[in-house]
Protein backbone atom coordinates (compact mmCIF):
# COMPACT_ATOMS: atom_id res chain seq x y z
CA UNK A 1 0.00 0.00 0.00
CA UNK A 2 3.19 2.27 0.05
CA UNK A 3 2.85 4.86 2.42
CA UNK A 4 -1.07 5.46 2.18
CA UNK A 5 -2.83 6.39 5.13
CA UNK A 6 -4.58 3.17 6.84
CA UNK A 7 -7.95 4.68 7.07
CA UNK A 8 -7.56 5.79 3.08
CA UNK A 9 -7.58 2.25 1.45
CA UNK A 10 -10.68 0.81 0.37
CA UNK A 11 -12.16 -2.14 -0.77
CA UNK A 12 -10.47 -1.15 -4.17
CA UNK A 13 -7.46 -0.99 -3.59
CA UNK A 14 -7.22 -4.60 -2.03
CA UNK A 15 -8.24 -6.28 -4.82
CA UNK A 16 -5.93 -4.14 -6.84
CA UNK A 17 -3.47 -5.16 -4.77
CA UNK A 18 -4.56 -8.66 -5.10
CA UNK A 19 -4.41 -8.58 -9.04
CA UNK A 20 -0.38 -7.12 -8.32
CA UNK A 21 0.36 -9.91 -6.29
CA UNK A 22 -1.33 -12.73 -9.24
CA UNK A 23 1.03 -11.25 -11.43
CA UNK A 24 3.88 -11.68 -10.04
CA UNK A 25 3.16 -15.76 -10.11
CA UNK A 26 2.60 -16.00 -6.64
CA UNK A 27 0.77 -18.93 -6.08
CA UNK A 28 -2.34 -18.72 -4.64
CA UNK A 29 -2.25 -20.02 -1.46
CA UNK A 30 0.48 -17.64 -1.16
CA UNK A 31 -1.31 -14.78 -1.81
CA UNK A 32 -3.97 -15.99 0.67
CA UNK A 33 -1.42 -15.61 2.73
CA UNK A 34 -0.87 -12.22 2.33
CA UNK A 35 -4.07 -10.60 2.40
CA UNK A 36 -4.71 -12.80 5.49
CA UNK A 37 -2.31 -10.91 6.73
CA UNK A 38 -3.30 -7.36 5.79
CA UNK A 39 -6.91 -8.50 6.67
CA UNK A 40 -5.68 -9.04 10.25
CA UNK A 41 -4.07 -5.55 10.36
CA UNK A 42 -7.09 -3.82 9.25
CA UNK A 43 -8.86 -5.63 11.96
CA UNK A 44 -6.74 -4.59 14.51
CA UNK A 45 -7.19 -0.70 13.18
CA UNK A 46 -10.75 -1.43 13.32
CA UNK A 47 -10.17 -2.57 17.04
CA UNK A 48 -8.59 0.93 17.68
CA UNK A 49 -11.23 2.45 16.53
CA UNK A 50 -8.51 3.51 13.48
CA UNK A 51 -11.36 2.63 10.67
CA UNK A 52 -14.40 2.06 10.86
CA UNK A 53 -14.82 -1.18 8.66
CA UNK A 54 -12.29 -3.87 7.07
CA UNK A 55 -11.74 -3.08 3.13
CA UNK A 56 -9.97 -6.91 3.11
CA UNK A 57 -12.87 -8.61 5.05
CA UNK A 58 -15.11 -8.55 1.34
CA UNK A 59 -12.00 -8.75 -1.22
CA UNK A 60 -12.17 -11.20 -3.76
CA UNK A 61 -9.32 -13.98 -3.10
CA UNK A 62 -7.85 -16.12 -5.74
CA UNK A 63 -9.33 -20.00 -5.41
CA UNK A 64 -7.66 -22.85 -3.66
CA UNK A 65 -5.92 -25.18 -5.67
CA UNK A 66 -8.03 -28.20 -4.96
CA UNK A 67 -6.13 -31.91 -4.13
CA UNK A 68 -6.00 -34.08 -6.75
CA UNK A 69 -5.76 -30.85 -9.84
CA UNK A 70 -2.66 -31.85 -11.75
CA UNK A 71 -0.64 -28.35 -12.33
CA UNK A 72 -0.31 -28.19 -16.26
CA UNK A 73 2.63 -26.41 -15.86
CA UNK A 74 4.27 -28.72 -12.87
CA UNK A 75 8.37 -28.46 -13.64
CA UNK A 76 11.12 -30.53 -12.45
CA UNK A 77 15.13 -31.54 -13.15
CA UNK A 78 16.13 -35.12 -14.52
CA UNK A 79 18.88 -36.62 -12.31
CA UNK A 80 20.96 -35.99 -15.32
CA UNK A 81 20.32 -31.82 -15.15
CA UNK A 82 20.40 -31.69 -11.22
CA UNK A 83 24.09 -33.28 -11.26
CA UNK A 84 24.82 -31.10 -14.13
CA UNK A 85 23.73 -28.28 -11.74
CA UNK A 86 25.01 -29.35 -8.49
CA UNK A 87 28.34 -30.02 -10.45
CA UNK A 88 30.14 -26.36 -11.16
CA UNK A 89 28.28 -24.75 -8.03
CA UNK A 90 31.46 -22.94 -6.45
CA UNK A 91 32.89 -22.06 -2.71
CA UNK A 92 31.20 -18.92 -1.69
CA UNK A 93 33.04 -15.78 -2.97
CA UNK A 94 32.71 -13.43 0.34
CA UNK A 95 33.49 -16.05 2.85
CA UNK A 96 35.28 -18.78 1.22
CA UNK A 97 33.92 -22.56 2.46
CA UNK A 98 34.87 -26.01 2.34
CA UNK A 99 34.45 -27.91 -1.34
CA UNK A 100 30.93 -29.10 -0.67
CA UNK A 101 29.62 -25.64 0.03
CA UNK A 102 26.48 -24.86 2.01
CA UNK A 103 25.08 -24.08 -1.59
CA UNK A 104 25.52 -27.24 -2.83
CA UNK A 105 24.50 -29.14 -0.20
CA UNK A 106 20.90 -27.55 0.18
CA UNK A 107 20.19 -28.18 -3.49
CA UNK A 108 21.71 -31.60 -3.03
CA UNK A 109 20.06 -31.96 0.13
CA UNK A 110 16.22 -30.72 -1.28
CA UNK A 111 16.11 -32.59 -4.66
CA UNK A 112 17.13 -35.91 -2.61
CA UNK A 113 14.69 -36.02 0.17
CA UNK A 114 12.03 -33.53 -0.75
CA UNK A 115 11.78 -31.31 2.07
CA UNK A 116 10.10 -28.03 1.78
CA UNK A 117 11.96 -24.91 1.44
CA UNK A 118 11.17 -23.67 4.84
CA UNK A 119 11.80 -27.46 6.72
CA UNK A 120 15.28 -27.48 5.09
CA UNK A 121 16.14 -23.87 6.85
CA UNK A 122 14.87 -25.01 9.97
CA UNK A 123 16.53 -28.43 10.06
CA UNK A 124 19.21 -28.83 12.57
CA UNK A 125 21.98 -31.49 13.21
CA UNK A 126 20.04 -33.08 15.63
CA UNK A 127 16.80 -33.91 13.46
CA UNK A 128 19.17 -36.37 11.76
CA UNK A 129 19.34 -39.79 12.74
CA UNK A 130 22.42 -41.14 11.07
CA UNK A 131 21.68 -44.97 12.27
CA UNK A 132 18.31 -45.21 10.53
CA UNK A 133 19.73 -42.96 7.69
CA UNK A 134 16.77 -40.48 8.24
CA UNK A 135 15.75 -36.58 8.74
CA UNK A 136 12.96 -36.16 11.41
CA UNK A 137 11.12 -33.27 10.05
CA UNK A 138 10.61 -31.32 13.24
CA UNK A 139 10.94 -27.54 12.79
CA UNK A 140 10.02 -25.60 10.22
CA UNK A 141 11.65 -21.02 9.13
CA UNK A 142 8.97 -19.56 8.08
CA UNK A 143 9.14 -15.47 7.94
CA UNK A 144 12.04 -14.75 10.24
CA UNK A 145 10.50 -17.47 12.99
CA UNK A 146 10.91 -20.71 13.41
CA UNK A 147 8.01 -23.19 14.41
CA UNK A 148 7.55 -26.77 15.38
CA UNK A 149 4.33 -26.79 13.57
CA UNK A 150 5.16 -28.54 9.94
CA UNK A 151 2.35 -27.74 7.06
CA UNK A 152 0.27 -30.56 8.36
CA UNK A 153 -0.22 -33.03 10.85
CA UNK A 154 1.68 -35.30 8.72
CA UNK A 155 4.15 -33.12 7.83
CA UNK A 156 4.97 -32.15 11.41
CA UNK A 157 5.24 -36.04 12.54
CA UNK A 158 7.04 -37.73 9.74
CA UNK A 159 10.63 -38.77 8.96
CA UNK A 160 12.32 -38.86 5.21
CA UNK A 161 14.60 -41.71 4.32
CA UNK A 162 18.58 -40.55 3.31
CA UNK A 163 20.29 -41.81 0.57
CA UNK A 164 23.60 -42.80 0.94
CA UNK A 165 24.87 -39.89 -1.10
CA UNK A 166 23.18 -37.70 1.19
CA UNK A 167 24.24 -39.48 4.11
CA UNK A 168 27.81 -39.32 3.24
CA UNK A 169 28.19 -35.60 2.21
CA UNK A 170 26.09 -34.57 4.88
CA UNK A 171 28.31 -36.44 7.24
CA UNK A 172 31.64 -34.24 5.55
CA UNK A 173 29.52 -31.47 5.45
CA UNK A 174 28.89 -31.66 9.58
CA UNK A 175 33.06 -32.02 10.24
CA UNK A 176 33.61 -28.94 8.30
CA UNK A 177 31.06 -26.24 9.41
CA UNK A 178 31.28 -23.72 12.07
CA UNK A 179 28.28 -25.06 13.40
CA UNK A 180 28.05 -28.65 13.73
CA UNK A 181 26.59 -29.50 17.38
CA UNK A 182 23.27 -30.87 17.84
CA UNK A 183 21.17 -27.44 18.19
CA UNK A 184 22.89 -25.76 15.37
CA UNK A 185 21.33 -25.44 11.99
CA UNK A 186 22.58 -27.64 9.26
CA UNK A 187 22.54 -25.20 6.28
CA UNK A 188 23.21 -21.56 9.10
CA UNK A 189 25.06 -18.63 7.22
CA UNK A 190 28.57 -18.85 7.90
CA UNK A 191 28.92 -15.70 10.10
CA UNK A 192 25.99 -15.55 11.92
CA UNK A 193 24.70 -19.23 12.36
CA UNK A 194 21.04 -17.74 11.04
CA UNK A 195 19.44 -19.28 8.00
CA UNK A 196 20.07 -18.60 4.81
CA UNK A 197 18.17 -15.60 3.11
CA UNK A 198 15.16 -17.82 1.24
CA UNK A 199 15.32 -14.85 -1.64
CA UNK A 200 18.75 -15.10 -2.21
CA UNK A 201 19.01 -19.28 -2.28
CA UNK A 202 16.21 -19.09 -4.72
CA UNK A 203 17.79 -16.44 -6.87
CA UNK A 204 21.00 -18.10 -6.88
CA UNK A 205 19.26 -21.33 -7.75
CA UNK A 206 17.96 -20.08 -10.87
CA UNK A 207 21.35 -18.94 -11.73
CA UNK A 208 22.72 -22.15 -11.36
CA UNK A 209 19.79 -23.42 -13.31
CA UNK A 210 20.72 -21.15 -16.09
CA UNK A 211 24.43 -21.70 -16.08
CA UNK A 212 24.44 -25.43 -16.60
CA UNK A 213 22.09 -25.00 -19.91
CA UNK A 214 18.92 -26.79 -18.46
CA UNK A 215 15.45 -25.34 -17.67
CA UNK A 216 15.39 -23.17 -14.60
CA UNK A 217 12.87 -24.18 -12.37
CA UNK A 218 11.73 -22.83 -8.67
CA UNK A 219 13.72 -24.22 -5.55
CA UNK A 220 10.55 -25.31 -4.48
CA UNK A 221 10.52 -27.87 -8.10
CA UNK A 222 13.23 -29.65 -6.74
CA UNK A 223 10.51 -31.24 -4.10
CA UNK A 224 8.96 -32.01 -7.45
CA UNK A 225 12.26 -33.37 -8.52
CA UNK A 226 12.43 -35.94 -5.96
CA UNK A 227 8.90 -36.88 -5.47
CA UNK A 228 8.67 -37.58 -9.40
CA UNK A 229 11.96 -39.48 -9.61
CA UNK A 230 10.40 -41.61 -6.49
CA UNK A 231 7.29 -42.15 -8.37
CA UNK A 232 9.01 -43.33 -11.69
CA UNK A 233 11.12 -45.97 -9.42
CA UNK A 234 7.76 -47.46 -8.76
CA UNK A 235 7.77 -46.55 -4.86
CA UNK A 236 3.97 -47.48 -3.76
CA UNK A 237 2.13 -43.99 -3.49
CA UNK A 238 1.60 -44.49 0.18
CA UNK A 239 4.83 -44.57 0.92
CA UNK A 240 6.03 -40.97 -0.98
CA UNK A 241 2.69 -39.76 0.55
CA UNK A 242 4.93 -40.38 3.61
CA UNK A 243 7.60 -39.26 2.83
CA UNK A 244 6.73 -35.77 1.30
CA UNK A 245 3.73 -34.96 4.22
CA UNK A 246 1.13 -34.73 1.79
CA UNK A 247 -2.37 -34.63 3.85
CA UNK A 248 -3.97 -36.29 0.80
CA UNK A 249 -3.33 -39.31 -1.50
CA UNK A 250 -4.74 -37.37 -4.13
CA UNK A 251 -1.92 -34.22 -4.16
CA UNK A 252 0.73 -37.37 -4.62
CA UNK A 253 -1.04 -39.22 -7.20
CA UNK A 254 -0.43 -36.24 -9.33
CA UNK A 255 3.74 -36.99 -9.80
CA UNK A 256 2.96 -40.65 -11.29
CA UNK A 257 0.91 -38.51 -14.25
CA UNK A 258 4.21 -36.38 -15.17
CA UNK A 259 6.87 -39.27 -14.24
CA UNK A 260 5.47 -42.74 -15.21
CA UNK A 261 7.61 -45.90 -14.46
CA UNK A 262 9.54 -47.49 -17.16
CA UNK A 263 7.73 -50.64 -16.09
CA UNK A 264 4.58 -49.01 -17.52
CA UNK A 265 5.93 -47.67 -20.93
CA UNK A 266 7.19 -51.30 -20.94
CA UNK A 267 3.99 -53.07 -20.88
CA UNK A 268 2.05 -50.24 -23.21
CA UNK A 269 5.37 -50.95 -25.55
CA UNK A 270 4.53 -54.84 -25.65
CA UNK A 271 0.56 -54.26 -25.78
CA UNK A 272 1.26 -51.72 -29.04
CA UNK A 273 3.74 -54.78 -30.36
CA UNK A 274 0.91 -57.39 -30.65
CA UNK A 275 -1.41 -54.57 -31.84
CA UNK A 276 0.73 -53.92 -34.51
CA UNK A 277 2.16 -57.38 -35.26
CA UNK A 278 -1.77 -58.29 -35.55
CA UNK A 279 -2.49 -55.08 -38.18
CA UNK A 280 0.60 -56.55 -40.01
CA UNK A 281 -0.77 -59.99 -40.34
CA UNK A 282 -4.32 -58.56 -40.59
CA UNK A 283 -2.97 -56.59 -44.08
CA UNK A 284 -1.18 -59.70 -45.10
CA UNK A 285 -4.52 -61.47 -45.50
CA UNK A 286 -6.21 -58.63 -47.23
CA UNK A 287 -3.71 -58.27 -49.59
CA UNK A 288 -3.46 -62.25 -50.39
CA UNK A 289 -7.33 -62.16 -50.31
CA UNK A 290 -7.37 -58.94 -53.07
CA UNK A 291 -4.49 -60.68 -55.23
CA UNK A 292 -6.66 -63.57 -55.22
């Protein structure tokens, strides 16, 4: 609203700013978000008797994506295009860090067990079991604060499975940061032990994305990335349910539409061989039959 008076925006001027928000590809529930927000400030000017009525309480808000909708435009990386971005991502300039920066190991770190942007900068050494090889998704940074409330019940109570990749650069990772006991966070800025500016990793993302010549998706695609990967492998859909704390079957169900297993295109391969085979033999006959 810039530096309008409170008691000068109307009903208007929400929506307007709704429409701003829309276009800069917010999703959304993200811009629910927002004007959930502002709605709550105008209720507390209300309160102090600072306007009269709430110009956000009647503004039009862009629908819910409902569970289940597949997301035409639903992006992801191969495995070949997120080693061929992970590969060339250097030591930080500013403050120079071990080999397998803090850079590298988010991205690795995100695409390979599918945490959410905001469980990744809350995760801390401690979440991580190392015997069982898994993350226990406990705390979440989410604008400036951290919480032990995850997106959903499920999200807040489950545990993610490690690759071994993960497990051993992780591991390296933990001997050569300057935070590395239990309460510390696993990806905290170098100086200040604080997570990582969200803006900034996602911007720098993109650049990464651009410099190793393959589409540049979201950070947030590279949950994508590994729940599509998971879903190709032919995991049961219960199980990635699991492990990316989705509240319903139907949100999940949507990766095996852009991903399908090779087992699949392997059995519509052999079905489209006998179809074939029989319209060979099938024009066969009706050319003996016309030469006849």
């Amino acid at each position: 609203m810039g530096d309008r008076v409170c008691e000068d925006v109307t009903l208007r001027d929400v929506e307007a700013f709704t429409v701003a928000l829309m276009h800069k590809e917010l999703a959304p529930t993200s811009v629910r978000n927002v004007l959930s927000y502002l709605h709550a400030v105008f209720e507390l000017a209300v309160a102090h008797e600072a306007r009269v009525d709430n110009p956000g309480r009647h503004a039009a808000k862009p629908q819910r994506r409902r569970a289940g909708d597949i997301n035409p435009d639903l992006q992801f990386l191969s495995v070949a295009e997120l080693e061929a971005v992970i590969r060339p991502i250097p030591d930080e300039v500013v403050y120079p860090e071990p080999a397998r920066t803090r850079k590298r190991m988010v991205v690795l770190t995100a695409a390979m067990t599918g945490l959410r942007q905001s469980e990744l900068l809350g995760l801390r050494w401690k979440d991580i079991d190392w015997g069982a090889q898994r993350i226990r998704v406990r705390n979440t940074y989410v604008r400036g604060e951290h919480s032990g409330d995850g997106k959903s019940d499920r999200s807040a109570r489950r545990s993610v499975p490690m690759a071994d990749r993960v497990v051993a650069e992780l591991g390296c990772w933990s001997t050569r940061t300057a935070y590395g006991t239990a309460e510390d966070l696993v990806f905290a800025r170098p100086l200040t032990g604080m997570p990582p500016d969200r803006t900034k990793l996602s911007r720098r993302f993109k650049k990464a994305c651009a410099d190793a010549g393959v589409q540049v998706i979201r950070f947030h695609e590279l949950r994508h990335t590994f729940a599509t990967t998971l879903a190709a492998s032919g995991l049961p859909l219960r199980a990635l349910q699991e492990f990316v704390g989705h509240a319903d079957i139907k949100t999940t169900q949507i990766y095996g539409h852009y991903a399908p297993s090779p087992h699949e295109v392997e059995m519509v391969n052999r079905a489209l061989q006998v179809m074939c085979s029989g319209g060979e033999r099938a024009s066969s006959r009706i050319g003996a039959d016309s030469g006849s």
